[in-house]
Protein backbone atom coordinates (compact mmCIF):
# COMPACT_ATOMS: atom_id res chain seq x y z
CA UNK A 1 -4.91 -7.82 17.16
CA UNK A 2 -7.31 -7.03 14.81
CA UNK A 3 -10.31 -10.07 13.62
CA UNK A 4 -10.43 -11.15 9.58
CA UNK A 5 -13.76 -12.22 8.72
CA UNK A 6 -15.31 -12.95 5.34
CA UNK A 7 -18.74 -12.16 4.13
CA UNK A 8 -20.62 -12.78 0.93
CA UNK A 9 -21.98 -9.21 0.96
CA UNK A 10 -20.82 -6.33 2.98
CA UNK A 11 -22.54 -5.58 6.30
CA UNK A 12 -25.25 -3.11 6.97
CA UNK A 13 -27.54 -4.33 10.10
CA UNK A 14 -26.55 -6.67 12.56
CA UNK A 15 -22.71 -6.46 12.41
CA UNK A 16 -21.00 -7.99 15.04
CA UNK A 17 -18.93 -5.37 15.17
CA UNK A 18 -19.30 -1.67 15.84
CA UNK A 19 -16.47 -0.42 13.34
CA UNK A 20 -14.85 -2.70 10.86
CA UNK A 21 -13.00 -1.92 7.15
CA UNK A 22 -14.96 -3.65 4.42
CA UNK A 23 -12.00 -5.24 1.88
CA UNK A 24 -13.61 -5.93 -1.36
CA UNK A 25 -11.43 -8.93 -3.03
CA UNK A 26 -13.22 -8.93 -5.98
CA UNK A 27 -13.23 -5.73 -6.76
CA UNK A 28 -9.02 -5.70 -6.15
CA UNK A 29 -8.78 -8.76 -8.52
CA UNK A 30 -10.89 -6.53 -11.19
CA UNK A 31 -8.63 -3.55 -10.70
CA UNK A 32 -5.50 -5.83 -11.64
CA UNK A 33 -7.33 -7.05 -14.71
CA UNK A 34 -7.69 -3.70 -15.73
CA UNK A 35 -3.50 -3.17 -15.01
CA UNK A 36 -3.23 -6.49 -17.38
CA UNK A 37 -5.78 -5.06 -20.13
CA UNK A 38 -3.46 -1.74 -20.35
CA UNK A 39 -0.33 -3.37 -20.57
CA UNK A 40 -0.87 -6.39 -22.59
CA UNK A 41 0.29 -9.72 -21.98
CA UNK A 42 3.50 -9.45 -22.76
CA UNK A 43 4.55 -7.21 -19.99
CA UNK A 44 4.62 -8.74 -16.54
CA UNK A 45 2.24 -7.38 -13.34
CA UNK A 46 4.17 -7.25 -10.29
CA UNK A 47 1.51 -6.07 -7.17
CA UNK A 48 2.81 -4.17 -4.59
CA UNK A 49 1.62 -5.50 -0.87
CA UNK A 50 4.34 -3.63 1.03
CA UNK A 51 2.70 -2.29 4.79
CA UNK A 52 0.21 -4.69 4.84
CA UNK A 53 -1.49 -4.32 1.37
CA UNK A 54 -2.00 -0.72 1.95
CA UNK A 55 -4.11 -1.60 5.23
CA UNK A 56 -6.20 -3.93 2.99
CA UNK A 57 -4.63 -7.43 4.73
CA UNK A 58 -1.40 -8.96 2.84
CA UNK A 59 -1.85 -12.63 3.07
CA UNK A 60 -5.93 -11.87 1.39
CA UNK A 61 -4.99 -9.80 -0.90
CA UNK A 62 -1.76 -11.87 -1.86
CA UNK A 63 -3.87 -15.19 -2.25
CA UNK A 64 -6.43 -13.47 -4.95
CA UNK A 65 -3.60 -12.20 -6.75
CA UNK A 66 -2.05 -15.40 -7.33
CA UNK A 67 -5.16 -16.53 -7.82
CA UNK A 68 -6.14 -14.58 -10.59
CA UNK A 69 -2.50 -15.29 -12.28
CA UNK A 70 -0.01 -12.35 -10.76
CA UNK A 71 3.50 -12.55 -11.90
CA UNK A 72 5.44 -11.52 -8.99
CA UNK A 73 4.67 -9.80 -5.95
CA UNK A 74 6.09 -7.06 -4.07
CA UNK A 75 7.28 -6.16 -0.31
CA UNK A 76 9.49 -3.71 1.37
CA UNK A 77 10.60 -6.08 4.29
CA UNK A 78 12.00 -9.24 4.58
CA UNK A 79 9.59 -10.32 7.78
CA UNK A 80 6.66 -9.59 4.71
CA UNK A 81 7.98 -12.26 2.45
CA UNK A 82 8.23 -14.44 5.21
CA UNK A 83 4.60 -14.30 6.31
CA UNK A 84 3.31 -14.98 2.75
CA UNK A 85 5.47 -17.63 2.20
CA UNK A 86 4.44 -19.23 5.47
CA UNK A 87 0.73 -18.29 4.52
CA UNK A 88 1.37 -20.72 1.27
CA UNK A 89 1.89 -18.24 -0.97
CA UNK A 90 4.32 -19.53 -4.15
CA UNK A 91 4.42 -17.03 -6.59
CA UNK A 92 7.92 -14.73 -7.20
CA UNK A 93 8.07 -12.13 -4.08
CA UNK A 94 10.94 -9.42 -4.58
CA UNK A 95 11.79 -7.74 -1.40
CA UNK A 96 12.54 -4.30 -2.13
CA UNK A 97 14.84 -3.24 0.71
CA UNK A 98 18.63 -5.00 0.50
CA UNK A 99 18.74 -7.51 3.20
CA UNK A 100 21.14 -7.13 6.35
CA UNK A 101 23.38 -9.66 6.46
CA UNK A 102 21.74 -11.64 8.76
CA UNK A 103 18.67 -12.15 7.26
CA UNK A 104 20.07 -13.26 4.36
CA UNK A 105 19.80 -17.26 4.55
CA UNK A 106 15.87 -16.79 6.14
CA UNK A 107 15.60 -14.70 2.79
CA UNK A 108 17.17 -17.68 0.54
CA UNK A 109 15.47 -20.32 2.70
CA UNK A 110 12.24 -18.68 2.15
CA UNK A 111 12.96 -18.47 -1.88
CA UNK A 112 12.44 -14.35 -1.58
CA UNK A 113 14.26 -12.55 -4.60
CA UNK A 114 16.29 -10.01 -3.21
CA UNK A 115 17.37 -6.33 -4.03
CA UNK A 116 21.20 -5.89 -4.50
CA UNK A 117 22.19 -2.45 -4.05
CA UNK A 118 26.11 -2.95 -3.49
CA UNK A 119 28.95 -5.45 -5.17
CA UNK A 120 29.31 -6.51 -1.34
CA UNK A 121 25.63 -7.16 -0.63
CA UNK A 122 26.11 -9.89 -4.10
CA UNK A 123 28.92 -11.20 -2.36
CA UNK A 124 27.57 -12.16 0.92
CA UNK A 125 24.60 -13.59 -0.67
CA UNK A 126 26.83 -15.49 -2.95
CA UNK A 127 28.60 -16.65 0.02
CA UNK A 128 25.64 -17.38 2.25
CA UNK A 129 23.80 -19.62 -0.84
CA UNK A 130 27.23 -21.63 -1.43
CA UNK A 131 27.18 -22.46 1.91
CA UNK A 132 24.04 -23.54 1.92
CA UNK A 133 24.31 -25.53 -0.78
CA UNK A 134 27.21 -27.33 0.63
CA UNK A 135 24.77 -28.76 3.41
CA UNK A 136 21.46 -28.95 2.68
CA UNK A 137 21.01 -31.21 5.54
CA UNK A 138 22.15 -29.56 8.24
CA UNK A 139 18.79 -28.72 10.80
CA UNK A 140 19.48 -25.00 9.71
CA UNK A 141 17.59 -25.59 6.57
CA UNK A 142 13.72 -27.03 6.50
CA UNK A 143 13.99 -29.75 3.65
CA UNK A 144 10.65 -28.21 2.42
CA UNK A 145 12.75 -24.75 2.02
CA UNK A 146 16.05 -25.22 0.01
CA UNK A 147 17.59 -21.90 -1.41
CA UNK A 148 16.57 -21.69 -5.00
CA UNK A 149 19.66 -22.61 -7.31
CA UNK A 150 21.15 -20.00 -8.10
CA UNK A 151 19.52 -17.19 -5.90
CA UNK A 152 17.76 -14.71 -7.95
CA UNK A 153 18.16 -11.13 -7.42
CA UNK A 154 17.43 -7.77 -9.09
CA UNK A 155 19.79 -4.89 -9.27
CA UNK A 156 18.31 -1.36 -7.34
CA UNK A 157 19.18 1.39 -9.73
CA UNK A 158 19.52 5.00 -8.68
CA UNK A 159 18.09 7.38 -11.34
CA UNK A 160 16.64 9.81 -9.25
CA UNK A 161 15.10 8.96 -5.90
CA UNK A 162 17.81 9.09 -4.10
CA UNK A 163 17.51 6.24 -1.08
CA UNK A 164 18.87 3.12 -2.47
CA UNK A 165 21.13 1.59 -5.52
CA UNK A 166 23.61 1.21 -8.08
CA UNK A 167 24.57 4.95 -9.79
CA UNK A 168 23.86 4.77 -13.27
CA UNK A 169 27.94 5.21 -14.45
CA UNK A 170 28.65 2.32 -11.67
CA UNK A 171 26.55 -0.68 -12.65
CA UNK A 172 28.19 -1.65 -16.03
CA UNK A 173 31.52 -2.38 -13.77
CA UNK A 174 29.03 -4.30 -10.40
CA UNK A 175 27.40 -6.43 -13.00
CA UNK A 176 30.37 -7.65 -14.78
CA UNK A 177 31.47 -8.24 -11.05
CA UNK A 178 28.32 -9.55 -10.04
CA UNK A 179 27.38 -12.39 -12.96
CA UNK A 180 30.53 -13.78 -11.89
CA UNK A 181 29.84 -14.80 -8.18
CA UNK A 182 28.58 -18.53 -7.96
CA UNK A 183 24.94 -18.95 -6.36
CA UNK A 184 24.06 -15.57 -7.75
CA UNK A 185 21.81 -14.99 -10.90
CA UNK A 186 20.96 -11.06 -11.99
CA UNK A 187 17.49 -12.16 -13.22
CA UNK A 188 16.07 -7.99 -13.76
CA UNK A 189 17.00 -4.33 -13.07
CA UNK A 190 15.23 -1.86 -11.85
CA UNK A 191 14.70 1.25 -10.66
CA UNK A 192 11.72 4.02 -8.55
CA UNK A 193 10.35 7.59 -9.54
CA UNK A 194 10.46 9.76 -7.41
CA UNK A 195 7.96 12.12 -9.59
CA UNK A 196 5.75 10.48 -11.34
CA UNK A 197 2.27 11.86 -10.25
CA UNK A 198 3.36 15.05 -10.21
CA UNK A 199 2.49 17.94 -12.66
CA UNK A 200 5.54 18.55 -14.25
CA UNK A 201 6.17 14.94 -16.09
CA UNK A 202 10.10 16.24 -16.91
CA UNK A 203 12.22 14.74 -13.28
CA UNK A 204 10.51 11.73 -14.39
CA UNK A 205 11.24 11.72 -17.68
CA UNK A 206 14.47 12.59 -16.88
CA UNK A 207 14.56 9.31 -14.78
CA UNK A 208 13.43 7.06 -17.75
CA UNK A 209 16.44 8.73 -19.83
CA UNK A 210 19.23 8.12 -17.23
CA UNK A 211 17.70 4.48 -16.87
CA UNK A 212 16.93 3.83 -20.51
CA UNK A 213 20.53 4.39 -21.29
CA UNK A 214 21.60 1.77 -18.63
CA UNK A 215 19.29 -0.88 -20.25
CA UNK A 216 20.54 -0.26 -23.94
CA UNK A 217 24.19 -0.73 -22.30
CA UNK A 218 23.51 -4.15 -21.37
CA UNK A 219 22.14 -5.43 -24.34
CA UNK A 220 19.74 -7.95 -23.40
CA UNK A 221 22.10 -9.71 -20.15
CA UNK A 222 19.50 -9.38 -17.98
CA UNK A 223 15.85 -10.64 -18.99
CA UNK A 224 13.62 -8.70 -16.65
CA UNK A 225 14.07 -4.64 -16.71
CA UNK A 226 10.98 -2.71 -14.88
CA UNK A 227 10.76 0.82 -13.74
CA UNK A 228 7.11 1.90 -13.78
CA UNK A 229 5.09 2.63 -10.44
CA UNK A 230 1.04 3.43 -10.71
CA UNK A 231 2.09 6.37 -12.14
CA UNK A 232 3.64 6.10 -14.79
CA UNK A 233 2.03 2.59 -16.01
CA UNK A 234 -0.72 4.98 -16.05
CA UNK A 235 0.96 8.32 -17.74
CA UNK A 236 4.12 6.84 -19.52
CA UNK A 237 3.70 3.43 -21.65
CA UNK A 238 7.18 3.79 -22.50
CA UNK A 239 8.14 3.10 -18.96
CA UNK A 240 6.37 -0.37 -18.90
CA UNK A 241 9.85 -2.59 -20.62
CA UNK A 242 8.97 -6.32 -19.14
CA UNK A 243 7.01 -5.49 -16.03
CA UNK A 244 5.30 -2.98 -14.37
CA UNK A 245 4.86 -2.53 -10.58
CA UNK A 246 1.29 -1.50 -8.96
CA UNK A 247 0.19 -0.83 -5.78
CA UNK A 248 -2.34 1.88 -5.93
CA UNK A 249 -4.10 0.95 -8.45
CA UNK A 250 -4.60 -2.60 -7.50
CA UNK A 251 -6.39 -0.49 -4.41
CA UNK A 252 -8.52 1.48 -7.37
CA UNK A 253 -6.55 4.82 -6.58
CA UNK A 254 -5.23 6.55 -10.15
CA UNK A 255 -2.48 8.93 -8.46
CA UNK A 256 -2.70 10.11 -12.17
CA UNK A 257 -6.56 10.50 -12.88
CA UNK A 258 -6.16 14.17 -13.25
CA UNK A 259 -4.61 13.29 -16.82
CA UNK A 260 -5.44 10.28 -17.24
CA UNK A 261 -8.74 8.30 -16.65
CA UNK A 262 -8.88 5.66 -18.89
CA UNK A 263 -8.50 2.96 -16.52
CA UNK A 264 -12.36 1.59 -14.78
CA UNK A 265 -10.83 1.18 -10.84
CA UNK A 266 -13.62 0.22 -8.11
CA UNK A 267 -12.86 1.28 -4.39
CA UNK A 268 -11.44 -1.42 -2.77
CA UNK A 269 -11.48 -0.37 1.19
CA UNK A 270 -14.58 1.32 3.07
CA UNK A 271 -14.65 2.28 6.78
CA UNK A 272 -17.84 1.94 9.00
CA UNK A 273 -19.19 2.50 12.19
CA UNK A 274 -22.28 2.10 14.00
CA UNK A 275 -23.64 4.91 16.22
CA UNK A 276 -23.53 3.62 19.24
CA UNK A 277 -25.76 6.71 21.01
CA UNK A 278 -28.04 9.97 20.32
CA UNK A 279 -27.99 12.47 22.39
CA UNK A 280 -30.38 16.33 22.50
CA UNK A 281 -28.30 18.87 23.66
CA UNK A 282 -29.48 22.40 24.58
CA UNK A 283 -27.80 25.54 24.05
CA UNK A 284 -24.44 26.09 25.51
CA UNK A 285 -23.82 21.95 26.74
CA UNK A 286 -20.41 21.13 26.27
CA UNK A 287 -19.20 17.68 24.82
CA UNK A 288 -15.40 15.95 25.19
CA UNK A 289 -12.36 16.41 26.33
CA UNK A 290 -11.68 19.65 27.79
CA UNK A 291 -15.25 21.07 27.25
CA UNK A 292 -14.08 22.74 24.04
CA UNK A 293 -17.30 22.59 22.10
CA UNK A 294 -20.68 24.24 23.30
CA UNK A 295 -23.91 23.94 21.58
CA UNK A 296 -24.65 27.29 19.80
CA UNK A 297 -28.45 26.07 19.88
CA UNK A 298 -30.50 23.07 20.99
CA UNK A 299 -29.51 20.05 18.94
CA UNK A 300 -28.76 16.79 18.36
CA UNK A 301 -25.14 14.31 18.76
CA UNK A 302 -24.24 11.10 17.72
CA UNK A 303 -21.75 9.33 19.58
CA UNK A 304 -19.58 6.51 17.47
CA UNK A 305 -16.98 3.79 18.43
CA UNK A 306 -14.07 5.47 17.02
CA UNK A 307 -10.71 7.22 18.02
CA UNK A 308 -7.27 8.53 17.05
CA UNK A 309 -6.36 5.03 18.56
CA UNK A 310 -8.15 3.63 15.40
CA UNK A 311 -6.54 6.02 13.29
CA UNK A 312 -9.43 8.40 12.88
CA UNK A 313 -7.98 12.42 12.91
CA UNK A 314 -4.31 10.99 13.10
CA UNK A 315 -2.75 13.15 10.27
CA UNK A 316 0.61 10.87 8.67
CA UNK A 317 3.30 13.84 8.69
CA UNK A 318 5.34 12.11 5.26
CA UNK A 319 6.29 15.36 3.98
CA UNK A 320 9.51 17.05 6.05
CA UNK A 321 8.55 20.32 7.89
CA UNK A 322 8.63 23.50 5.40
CA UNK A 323 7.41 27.54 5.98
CA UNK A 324 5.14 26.25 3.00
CA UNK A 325 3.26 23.50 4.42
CA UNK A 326 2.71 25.15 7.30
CA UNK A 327 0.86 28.36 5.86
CA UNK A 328 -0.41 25.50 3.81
CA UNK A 329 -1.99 23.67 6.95
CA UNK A 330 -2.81 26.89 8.88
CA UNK A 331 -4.92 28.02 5.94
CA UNK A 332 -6.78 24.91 5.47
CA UNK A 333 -7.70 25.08 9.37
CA UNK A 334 -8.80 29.13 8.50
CA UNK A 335 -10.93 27.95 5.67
CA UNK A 336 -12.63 25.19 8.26
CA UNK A 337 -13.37 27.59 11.26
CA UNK A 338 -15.26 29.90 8.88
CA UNK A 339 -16.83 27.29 6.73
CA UNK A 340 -14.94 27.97 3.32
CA UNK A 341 -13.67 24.23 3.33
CA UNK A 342 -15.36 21.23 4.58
CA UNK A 343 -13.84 20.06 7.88
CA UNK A 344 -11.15 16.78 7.42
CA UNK A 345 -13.05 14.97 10.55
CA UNK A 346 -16.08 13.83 9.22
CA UNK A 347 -18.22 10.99 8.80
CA UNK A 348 -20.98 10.16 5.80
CA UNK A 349 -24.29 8.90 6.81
CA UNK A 350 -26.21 8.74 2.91
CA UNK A 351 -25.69 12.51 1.78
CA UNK A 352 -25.21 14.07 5.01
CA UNK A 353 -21.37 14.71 5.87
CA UNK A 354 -21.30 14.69 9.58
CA UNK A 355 -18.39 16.94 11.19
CA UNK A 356 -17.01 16.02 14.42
CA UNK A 357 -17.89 18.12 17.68
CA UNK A 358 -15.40 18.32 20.24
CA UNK A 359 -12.27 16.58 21.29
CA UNK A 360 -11.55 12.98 19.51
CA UNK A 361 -11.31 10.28 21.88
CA UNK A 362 -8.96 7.13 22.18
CA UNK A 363 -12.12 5.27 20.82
CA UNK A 364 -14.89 7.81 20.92
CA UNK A 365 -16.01 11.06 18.99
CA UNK A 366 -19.13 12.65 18.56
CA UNK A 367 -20.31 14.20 15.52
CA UNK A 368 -23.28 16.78 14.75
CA UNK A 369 -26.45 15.62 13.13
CA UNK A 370 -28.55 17.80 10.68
CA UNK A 371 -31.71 19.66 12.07
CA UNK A 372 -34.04 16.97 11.24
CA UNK A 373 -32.45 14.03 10.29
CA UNK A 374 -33.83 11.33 12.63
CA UNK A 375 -30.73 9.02 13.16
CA UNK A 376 -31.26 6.08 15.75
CA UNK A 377 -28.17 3.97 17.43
CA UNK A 378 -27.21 1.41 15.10
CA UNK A 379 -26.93 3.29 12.46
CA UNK A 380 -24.06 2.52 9.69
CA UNK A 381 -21.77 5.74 8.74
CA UNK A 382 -18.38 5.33 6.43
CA UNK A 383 -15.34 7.09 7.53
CA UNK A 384 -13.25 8.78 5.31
CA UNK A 385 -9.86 8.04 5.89
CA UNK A 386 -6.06 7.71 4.38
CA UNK A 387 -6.15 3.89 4.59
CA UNK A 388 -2.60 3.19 6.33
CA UNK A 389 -3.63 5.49 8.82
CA UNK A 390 -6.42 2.85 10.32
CA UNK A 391 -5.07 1.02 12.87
CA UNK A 392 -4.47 -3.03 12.41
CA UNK A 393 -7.00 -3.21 15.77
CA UNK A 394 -10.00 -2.24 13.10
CA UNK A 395 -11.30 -5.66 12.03
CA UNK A 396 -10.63 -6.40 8.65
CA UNK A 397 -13.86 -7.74 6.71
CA UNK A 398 -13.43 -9.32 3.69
CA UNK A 399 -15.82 -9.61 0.48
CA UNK A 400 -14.71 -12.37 -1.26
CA UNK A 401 -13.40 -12.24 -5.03
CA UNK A 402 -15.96 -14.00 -7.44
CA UNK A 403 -14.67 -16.71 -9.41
CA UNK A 404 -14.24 -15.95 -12.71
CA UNK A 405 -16.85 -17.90 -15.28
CA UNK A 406 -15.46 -20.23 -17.59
């Protein structure tokens, strides 16, 4: 279980730990004023802290938000919601996967908005809030967590991505169907690119057509339309209707820099470790696992505190297997063994990029130091890393957001 802890600045000597994730609060909370600057008050911020804020900590990064005036917040699972709401958390959370229908009265209890992707899906909500209703007092229902009257939800659209929703020449008949259920109340539409950060800005385009002409159709019935991911806040202002949903950029990452930079995003999540040993190796010592890597001369090792059980080297395989990606991936791994590319299983210590030297352990690696670099245990590297890929175990350390001077 991995430790929170909050500091006023972040750690460089006497950590308690000997690797941690630095979580800078204040620079998330500027990152979302930057999201507000570019769409202007009028459209509504929705921040996305689905899979534990990106690795950044949910309940943290949820209480800043509402802090510095969030609209709505965003998860992928019901079991999310829950924890914020239990953490105190009161602003709007929409749960973007459709409930099963047994979660659904935890969901109502717990005042989540919910995705509808199906006329039956309305229906057993409608059903399950009715009933609630009915008996309020029954021990089933904390008096402190009454279903919200009616239940909001927002209709999933599919324009494109392919997973969940509505088809676009579908919806006009499940609303009318919909808006007539008691307990129910269609308070926004929506829908997800599935192309947004790429290159080629036409699938997503494309998207914003098919979804554009849905909206006009309903002329104003339902008071909260939003479509727009980072990406296309970023790349497509058109996309932005009454609120825009964020996740990467909350966690300064542009997916869209390449074309557009305007926004000012500070990092949000750093790595560390503390070398826990140096070690002088001569020529032709061996080091891990396996004795896979010899010292081509006399030099010098590091040894840090972290492993593929922290998530270091652990690559996330998202992408289905293709021909492509693997010539892709056995080029890279060409490039690496002759020193075209820099290797992906490094660590930074100031300038110096430090690749690793044999096998990764479950909580160990060793890297090689520079010819002359005096480095001494204790000594503070980052980690470059995807952030979901670091385990929960890594202690979460949090710089806290400054309060904003009035």
């Amino acid at each position: 279980m991995s430790t929170h802890t909050e500091l006023s600045q972040p750690w460089t000597h006497h950590s308690p730990f000997t690797t941690w994730v630095e979580i800078d609060l204040d620079a998330i909370v500027h990152n979302y004023r930057q999201v507000r600057e570019l769409v202007g008050d009028s459209v509504k911020v929705l921040g996305v802290i689905k899979a534990n804020a990106y690795g950044h900590g949910m309940v943290e990064v949820a209480q800043v938000l509402e802090g510095a005036g969030i609209d709505y917040l965003g998860v992928t699972r019901l079991e999310e919601g829950i924890e914020l709401r239990a953490a105190g958390i009161a602003a709007p959370i929409l749960v973007f996967s459709p409930p099963l229908p047994d979660q659904i009265e935890s969901a109502l209890c717990n005042r989540l908005t919910l995705t509808v992707d199906s006329v039956q899906l309305a229906e057993q909500i409608s059903q399950t809030h009715l009933l609630l209703a009915r008996d309020v007092s029954t021990t089933r229902v904390a008096s402190s967590l009454h279903p919200p009257s009616p239940a909001p939800v927002h209709l999933k659209l599919d324009t494109g991505m392919g997973r969940l929703g509505f088809r676009c020449d579908e919806v006009a008949e499940a609303i009318q169907r919909i808006v007539e259920l008691g307990g129910v109340r269609v308070e926004g539409v929506y829908t997800h690119f599935a192309n947004a950060q790429e290159r080629d800005a036409s699938p997503a385009l494309s998207q914003l057509h098919r979804f554009r002409a849905v909206v006009d159709s309903l002329a104003g019935a339902i008071p909260l339309i939003h479509c727009a991911n980072s990406a296309a806040t970023v790349r497509f202002p058109e996309s932005h209707f009454g609120m825009v949903g964020v996740g990467n950029l909350l966690y300064g990452q542009n997916p869209v820099e390449k074309w557009n930079a305007s926004l000012d995003l500070r990092n949000t999540f750093e790595w560390k470790a503390r070398v826990v040993s140096v070690r002088h190796l001569r020529k032709g010592e061996t080091v891990g696992y396996g004795s896979e890597w010899r010292a081509p001369h006399d030099c010098a090792i590091a040894t840090l505190p972290v492993g593929f059980a922290d998530g270091f080297g652990v690559e996330i395989a998202a992408r289905a297997p293709s021909i492509n990606g693997s010539l892709k991936r056995m080029a890279r791994e060409v490039a690496q063994v002759f020193g075209v590319k820099r290797p992906s299983r490094w660590f930074r210590l100031g300038n110096h990029n430090l690749p690793t030297v044999g096998r990764i352990g479950m909580q160990q690696c060793s890297v090689l130091l520079p010819q002359g670099l005096a480095v001494e245990a204790g000594a503070v590297v980052t980690v470059p890393t995807r952030r979901l890929a670091v385990s929960s175990r890594v202690p979460r350390v949090f710089i806290p957001a400054q309060r904003e001077k009035r």
